[in-house]
N, C-alpha and C. Protein backbone atom coordinates (compact mmCIF):
# COMPACT_ATOMS: atom_id res chain seq x y z
N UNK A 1 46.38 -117.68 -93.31
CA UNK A 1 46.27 -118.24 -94.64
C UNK A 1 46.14 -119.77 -94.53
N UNK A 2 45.52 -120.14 -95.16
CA UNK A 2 44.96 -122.31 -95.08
C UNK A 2 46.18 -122.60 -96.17
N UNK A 3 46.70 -123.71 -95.76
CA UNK A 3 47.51 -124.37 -96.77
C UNK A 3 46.50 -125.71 -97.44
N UNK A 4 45.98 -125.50 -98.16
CA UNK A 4 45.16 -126.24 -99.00
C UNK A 4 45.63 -127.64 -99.24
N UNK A 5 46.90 -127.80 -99.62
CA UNK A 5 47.46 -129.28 -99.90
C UNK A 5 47.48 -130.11 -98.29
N UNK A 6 47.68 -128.86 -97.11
CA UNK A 6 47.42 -129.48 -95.63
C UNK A 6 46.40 -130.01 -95.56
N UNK A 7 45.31 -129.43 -96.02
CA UNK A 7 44.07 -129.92 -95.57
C UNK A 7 43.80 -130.95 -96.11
N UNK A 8 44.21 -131.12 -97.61
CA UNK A 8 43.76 -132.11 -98.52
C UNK A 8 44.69 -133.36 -97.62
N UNK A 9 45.66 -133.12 -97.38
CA UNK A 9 46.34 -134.39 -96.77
C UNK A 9 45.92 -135.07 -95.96
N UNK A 10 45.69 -133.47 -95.11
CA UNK A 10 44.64 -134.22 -93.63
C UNK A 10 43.39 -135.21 -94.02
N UNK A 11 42.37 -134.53 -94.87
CA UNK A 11 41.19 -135.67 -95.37
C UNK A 11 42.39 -136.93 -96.10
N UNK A 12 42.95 -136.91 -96.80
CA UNK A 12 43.10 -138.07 -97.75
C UNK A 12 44.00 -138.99 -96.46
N UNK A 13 44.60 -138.71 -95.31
CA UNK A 13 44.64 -139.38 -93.78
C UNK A 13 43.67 -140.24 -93.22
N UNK A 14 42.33 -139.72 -93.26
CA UNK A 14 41.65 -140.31 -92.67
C UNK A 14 40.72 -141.57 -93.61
N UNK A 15 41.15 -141.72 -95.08
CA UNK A 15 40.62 -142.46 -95.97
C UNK A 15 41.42 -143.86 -95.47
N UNK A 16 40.55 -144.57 -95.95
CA UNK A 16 40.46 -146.42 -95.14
C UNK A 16 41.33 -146.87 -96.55
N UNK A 17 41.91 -148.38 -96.56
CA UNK A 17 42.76 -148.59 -97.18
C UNK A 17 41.83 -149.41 -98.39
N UNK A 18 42.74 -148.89 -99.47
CA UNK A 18 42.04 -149.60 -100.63
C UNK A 18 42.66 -151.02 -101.38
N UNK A 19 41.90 -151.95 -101.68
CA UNK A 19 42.35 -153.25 -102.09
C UNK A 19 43.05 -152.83 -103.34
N UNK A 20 44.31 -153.40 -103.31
CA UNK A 20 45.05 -153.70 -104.82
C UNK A 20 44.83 -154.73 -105.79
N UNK A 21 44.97 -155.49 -104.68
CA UNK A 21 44.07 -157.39 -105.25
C UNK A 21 43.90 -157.65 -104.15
N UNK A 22 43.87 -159.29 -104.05
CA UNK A 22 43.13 -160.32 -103.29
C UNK A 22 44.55 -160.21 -102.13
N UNK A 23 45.81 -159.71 -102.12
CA UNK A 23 46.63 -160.08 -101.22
C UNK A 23 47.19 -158.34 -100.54
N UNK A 24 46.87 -157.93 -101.30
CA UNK A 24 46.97 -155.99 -100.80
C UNK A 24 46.20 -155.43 -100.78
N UNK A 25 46.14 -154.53 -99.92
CA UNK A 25 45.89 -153.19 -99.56
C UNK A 25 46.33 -152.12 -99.43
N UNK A 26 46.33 -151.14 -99.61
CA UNK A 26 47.16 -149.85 -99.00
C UNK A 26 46.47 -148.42 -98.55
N UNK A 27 46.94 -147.56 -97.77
CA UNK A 27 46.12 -146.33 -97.79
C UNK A 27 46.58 -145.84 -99.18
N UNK A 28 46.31 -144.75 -99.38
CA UNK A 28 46.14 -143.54 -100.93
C UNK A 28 47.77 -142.84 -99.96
N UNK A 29 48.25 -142.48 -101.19
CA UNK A 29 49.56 -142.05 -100.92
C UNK A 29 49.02 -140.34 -101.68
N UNK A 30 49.48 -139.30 -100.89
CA UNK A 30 49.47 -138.36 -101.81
C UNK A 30 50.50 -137.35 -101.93
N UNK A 31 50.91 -136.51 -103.06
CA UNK A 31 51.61 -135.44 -103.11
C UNK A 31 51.66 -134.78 -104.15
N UNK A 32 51.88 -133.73 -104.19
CA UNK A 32 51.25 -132.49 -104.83
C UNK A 32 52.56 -131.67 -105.92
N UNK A 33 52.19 -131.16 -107.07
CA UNK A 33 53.11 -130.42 -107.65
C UNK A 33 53.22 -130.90 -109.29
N UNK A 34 54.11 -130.20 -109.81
CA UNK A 34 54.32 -130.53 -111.40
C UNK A 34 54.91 -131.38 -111.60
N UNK A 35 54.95 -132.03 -112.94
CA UNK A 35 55.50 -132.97 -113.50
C UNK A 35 57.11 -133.28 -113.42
N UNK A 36 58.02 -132.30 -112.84
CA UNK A 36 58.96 -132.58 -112.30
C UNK A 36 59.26 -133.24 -111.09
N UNK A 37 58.63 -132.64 -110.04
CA UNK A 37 58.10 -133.58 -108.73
C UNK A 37 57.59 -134.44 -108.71
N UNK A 38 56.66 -134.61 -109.51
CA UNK A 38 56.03 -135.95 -109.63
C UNK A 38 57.52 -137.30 -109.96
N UNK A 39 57.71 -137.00 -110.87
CA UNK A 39 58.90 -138.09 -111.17
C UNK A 39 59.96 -138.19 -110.11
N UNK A 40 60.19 -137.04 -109.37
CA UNK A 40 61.21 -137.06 -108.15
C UNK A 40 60.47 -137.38 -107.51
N UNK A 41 59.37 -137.43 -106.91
CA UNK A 41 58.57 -137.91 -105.78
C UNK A 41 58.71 -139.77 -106.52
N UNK A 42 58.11 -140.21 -107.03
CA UNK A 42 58.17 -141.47 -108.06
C UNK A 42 59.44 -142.56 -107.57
N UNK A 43 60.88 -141.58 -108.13
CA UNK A 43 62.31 -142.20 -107.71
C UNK A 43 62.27 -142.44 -106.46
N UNK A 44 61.78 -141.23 -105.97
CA UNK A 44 62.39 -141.63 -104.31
C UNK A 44 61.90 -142.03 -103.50
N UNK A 45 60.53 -142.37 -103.33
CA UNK A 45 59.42 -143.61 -103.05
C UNK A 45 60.33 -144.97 -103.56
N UNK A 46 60.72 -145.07 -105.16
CA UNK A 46 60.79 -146.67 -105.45
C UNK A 46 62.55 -146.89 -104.95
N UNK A 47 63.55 -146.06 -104.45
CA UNK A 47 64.42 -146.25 -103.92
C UNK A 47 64.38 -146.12 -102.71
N UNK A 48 63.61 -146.40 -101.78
CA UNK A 48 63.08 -145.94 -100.51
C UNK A 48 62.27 -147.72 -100.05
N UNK A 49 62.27 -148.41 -101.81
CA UNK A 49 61.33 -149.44 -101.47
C UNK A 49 59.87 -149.75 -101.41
N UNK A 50 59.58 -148.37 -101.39
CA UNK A 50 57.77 -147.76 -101.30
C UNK A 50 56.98 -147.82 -102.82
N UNK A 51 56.48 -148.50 -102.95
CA UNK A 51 55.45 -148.51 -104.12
C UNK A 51 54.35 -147.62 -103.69
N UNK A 52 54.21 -146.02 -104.05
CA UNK A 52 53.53 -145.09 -103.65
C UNK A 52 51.91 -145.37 -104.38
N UNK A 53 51.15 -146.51 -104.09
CA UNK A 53 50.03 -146.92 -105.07
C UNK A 53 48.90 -146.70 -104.01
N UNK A 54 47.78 -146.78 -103.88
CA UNK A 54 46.98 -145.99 -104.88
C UNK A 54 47.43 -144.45 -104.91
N UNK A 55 47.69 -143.88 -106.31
CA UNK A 55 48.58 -142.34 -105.79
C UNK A 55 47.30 -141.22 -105.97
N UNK A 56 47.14 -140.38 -104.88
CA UNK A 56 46.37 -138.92 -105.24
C UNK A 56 47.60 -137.77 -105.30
N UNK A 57 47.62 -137.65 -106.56
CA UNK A 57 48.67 -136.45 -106.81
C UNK A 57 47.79 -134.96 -107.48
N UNK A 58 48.07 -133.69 -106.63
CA UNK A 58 47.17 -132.84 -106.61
C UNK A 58 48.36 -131.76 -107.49
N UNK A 59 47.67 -131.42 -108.73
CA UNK A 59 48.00 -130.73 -109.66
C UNK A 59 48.18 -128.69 -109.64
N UNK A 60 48.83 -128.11 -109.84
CA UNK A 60 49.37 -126.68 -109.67
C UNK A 60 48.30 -126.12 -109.88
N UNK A 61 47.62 -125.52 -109.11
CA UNK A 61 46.70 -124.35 -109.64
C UNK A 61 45.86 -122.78 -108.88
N UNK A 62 45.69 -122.17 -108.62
CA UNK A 62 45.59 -121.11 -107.96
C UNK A 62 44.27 -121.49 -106.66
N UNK A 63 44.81 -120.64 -105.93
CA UNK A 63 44.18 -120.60 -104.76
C UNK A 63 43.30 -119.27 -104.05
N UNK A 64 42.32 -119.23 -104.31
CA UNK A 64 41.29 -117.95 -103.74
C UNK A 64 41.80 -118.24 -102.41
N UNK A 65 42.18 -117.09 -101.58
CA UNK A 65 41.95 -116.71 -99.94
C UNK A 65 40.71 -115.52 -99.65
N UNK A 66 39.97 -116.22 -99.02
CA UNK A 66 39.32 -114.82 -98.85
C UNK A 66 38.60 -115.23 -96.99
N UNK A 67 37.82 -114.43 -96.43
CA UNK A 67 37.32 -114.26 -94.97
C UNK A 67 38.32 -114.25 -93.96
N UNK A 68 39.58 -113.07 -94.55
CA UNK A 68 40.21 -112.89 -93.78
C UNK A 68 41.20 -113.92 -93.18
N UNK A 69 41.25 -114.63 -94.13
CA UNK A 69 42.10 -115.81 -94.45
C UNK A 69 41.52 -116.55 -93.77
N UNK A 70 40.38 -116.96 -93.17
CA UNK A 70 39.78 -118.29 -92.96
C UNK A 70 39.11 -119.35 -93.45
N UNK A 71 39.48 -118.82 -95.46
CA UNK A 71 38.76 -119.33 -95.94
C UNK A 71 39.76 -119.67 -97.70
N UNK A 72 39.66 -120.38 -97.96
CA UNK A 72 40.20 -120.85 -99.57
C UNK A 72 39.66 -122.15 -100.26
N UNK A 73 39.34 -121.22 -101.45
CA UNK A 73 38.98 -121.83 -103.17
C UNK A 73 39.90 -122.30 -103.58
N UNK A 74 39.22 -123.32 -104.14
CA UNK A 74 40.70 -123.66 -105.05
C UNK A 74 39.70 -124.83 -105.78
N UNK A 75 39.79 -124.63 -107.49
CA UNK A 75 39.06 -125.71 -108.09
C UNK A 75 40.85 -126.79 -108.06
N UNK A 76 40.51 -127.80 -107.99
CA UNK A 76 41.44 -129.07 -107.74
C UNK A 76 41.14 -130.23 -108.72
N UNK A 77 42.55 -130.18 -109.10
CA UNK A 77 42.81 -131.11 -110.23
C UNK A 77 43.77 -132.26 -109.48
N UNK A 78 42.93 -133.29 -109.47
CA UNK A 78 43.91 -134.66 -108.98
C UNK A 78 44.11 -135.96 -109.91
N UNK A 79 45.08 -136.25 -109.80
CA UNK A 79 45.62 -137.35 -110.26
C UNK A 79 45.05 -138.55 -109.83
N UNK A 80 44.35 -139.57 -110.03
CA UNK A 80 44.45 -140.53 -109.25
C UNK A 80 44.98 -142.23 -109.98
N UNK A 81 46.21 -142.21 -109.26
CA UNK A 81 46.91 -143.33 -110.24
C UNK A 81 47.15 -144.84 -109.92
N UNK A 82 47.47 -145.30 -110.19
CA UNK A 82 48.07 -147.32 -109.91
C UNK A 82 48.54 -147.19 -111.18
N UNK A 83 49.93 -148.04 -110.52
CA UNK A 83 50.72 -148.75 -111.83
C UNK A 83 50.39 -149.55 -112.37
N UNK A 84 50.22 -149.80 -113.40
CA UNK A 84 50.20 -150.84 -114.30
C UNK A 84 51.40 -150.81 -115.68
N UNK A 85 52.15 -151.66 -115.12
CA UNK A 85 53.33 -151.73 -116.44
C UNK A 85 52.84 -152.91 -117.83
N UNK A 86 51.71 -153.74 -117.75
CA UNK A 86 51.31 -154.08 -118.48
C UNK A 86 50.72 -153.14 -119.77
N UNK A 87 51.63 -153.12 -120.97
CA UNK A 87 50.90 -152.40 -121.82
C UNK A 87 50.20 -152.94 -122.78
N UNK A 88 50.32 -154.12 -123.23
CA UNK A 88 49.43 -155.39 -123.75
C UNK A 88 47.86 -155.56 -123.22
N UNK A 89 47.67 -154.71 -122.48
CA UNK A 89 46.09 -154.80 -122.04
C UNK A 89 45.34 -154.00 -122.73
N UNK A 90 44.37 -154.54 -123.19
CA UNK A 90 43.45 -153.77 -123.87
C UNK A 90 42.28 -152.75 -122.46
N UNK A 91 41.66 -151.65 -122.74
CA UNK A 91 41.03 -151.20 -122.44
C UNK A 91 39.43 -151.77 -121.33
N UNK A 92 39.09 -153.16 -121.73
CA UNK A 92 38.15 -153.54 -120.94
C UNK A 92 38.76 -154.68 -119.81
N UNK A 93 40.41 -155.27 -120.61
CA UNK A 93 41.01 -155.58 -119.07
C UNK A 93 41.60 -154.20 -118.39
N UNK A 94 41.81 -153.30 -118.68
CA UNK A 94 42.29 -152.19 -117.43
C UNK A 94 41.00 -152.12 -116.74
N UNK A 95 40.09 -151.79 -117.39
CA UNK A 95 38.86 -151.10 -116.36
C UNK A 95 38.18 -152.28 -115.08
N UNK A 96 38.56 -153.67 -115.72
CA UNK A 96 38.23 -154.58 -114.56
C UNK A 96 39.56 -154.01 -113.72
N UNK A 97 40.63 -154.58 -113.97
CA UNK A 97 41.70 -154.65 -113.16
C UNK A 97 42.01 -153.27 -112.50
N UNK A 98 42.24 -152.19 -112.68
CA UNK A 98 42.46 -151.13 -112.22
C UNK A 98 41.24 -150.40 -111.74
N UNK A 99 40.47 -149.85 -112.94
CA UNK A 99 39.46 -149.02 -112.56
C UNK A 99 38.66 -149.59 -111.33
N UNK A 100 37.85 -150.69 -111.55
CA UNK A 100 36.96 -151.40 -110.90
C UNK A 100 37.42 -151.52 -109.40
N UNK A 101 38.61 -152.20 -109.54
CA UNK A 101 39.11 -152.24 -108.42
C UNK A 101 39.69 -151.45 -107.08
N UNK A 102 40.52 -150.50 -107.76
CA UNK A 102 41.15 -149.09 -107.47
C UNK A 102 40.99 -148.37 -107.03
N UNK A 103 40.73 -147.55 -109.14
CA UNK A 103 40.77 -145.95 -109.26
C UNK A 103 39.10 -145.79 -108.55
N UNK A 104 38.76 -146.08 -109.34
CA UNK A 104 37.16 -146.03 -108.77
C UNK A 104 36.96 -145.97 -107.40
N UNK A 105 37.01 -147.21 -106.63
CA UNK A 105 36.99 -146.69 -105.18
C UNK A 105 37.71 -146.00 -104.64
N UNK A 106 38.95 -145.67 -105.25
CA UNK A 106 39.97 -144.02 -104.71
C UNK A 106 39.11 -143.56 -104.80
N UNK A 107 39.08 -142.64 -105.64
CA UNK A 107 38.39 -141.43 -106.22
C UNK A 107 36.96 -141.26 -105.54
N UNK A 108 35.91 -142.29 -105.00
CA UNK A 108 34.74 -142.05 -104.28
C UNK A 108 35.42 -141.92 -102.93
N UNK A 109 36.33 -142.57 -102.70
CA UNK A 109 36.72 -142.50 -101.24
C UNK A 109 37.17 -141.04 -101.18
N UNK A 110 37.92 -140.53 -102.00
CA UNK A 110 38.12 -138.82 -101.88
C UNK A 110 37.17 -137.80 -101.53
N UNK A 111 35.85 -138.21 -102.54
CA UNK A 111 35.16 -137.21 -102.54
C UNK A 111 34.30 -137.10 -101.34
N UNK A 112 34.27 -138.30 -101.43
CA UNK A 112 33.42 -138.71 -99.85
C UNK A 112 34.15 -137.54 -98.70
N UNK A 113 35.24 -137.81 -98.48
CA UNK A 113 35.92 -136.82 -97.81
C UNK A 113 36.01 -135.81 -98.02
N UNK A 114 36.02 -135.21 -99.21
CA UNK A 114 36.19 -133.78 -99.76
C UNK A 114 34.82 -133.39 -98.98
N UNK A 115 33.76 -134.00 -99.35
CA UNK A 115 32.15 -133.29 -98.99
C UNK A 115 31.77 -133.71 -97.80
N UNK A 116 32.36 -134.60 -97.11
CA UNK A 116 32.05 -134.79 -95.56
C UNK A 116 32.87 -134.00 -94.33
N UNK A 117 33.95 -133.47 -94.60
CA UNK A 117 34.65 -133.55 -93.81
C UNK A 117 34.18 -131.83 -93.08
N UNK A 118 34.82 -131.96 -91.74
CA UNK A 118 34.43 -130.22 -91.24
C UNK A 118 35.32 -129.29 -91.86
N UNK A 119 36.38 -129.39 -93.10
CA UNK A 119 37.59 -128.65 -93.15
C UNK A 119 37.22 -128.09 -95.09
N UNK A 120 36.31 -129.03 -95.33
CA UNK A 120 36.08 -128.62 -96.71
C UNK A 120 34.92 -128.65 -97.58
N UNK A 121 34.40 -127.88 -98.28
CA UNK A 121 32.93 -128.23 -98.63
C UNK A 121 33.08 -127.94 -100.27
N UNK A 122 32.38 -129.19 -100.93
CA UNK A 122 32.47 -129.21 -102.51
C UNK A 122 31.47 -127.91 -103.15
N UNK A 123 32.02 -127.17 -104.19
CA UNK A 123 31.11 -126.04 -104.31
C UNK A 123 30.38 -126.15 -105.19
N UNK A 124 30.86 -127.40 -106.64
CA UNK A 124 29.69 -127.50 -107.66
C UNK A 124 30.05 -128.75 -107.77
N UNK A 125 29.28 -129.21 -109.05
CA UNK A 125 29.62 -130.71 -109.52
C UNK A 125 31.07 -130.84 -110.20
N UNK A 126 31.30 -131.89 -109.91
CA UNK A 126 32.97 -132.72 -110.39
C UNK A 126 32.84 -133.29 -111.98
N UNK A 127 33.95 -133.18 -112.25
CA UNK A 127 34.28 -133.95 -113.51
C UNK A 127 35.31 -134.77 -113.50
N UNK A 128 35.16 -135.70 -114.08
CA UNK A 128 36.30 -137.22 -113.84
C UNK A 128 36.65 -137.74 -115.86
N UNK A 129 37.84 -137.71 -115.85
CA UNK A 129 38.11 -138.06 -116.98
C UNK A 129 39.13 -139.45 -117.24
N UNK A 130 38.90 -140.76 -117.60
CA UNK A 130 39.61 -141.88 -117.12
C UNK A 130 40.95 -141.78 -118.37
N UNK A 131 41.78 -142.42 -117.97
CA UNK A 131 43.43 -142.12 -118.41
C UNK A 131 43.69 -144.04 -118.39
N UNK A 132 42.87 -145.13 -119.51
CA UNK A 132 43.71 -146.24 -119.43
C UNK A 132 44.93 -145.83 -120.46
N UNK A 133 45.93 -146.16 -119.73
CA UNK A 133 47.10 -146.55 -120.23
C UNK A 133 48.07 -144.97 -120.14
N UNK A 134 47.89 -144.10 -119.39
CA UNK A 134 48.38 -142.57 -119.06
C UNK A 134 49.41 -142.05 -119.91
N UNK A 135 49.16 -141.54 -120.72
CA UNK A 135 50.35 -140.98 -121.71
C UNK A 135 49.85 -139.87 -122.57
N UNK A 136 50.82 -138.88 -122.51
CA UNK A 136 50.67 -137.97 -123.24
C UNK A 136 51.31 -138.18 -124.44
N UNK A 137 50.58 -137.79 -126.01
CA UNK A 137 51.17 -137.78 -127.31
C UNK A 137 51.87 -139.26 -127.19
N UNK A 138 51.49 -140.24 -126.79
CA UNK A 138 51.87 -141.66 -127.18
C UNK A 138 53.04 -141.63 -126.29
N UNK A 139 53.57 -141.48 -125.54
CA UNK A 139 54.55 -141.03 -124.28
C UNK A 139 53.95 -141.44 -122.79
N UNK A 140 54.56 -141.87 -122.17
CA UNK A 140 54.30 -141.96 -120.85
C UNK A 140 54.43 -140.27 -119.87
N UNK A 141 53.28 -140.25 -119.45
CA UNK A 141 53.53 -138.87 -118.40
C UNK A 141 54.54 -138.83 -117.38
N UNK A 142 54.38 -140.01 -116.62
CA UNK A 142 55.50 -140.06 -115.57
C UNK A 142 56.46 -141.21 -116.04
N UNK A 143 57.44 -141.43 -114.81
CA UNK A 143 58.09 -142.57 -114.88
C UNK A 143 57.82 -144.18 -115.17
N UNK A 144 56.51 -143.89 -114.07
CA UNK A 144 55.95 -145.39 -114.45
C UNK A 144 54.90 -145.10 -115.06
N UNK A 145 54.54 -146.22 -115.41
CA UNK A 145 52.92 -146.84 -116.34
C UNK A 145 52.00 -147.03 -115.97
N UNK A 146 51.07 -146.29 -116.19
CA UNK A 146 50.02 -145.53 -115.19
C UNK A 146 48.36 -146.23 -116.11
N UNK A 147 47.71 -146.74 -115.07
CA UNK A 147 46.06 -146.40 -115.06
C UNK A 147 45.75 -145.05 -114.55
N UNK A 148 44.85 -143.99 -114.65
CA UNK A 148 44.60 -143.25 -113.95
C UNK A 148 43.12 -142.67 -113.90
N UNK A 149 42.52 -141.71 -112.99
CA UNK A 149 41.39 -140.52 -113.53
C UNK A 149 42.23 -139.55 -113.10
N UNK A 150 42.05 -138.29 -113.73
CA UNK A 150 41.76 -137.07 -113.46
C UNK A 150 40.05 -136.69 -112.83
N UNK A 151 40.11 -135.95 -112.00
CA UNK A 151 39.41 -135.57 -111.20
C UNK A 151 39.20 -133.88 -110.70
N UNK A 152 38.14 -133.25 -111.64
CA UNK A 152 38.73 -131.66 -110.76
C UNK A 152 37.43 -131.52 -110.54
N UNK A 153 37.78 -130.74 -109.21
CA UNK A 153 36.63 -130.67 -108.25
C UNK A 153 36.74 -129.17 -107.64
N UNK A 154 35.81 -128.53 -107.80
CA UNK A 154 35.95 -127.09 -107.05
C UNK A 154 35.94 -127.44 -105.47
N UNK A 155 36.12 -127.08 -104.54
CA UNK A 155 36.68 -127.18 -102.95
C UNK A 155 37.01 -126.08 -102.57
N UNK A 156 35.74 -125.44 -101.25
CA UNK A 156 36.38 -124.55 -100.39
C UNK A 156 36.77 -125.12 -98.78
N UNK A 157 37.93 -124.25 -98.37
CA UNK A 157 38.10 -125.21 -97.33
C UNK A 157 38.32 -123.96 -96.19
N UNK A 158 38.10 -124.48 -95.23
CA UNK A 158 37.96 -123.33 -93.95
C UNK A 158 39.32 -123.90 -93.06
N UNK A 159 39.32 -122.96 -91.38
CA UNK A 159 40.43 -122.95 -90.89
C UNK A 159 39.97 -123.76 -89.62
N UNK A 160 38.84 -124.51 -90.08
CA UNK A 160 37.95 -125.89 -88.73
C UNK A 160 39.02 -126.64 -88.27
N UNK A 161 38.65 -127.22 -87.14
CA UNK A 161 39.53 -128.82 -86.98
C UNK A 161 39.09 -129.34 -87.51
N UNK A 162 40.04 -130.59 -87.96
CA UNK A 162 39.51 -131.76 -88.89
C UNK A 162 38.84 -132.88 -87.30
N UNK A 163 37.36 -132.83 -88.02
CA UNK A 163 36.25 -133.95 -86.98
C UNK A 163 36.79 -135.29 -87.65
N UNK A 164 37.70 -136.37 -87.44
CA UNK A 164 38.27 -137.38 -88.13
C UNK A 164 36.67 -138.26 -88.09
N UNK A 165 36.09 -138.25 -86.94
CA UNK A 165 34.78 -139.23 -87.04
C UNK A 165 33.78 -138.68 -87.29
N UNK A 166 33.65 -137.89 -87.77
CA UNK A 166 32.31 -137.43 -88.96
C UNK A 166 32.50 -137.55 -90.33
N UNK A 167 33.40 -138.02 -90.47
CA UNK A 167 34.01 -138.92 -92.12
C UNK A 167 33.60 -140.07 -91.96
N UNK A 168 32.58 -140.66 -92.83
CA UNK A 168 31.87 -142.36 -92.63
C UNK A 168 31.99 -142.71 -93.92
N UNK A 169 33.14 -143.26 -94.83
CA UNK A 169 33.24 -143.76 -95.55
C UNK A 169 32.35 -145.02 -96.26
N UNK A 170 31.62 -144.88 -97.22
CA UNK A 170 30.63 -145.70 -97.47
C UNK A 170 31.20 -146.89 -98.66
């Protein structure tokens, strides 16, 4: 049986680090599960000291096994987040500051991997839905104050080694 969030880890491993601003960088932090975890994952990153930013957090959803278990579906719903506790920003400063900067190159840097890599192959076209200011019903989703996209992407993934240098991040 493929553990799907393994694999996804493994690609989102080999992704190059993304600028925060002019004085950071970081790799993509990721982890997987419902909105309860998410906020426990959240605490214990920021009591740990860890600002878990740029975040790919991969959302609950069913998993096809099939070729004798060498093989799993799974359409994939990801999170892709940076904090922003500024809520005084209007909509065309998030998209410089976050999107532009960021979410945007997260999210290509993913897919790039999703469709390059030997461990997973994209099965149709993606849909991306942008989240300035992340809140459900006028509420914050998580703990912190979120820029984000959603991202779901159908992905089958096999039981290959991961080729780390046949991933050429563009």
């Amino acid at each position: 049986m493929i553990v799907v969030e393994h694999r996804i880890r493994d690609i989102i491993a080999t992704m190059p680090e993304i600028r925060i601003n002019d004085n950071v960088s970081n790799n993509p932090f990721f982890h997987w599960g419902g909105k309860a975890e998410l906020n426990r994952y959240l605490q214990a990153q920021a009591a740990g000291g860890t600002k878990p930013y740029p975040l790919i957090y991969l959302l609950p959803s069913n998993t096809i096994q099939s070729g004798r278990g060498r093989l799993a579906t799974k359409t994939c719903e990801f999170i892709i987040a940076t904090r922003e506790p500024r809520k005084e920003l209007f909509n065309d400063q998030r998209y410089i500051q976050s999107f532009d900067t960021i979410l945007n190159p997260t999210t290509d840097k993913l897919i790039q991997g999703l469709k390059k890599s030997s461990i997973s192959t994209v099965l149709n076209e993606y849909e991306t839905f942008n989240f300035p200011n992340y809140a459900e019903n006028d509420k914050n989703f998580t703990i912190d104050l979120w820029d984000a996209i959603k991202l779901t992407i159908e992905v089958e993934f096999n039981d290959n080694c991961l080729k780390t240098n046949a991933i050429i991040y563009t």
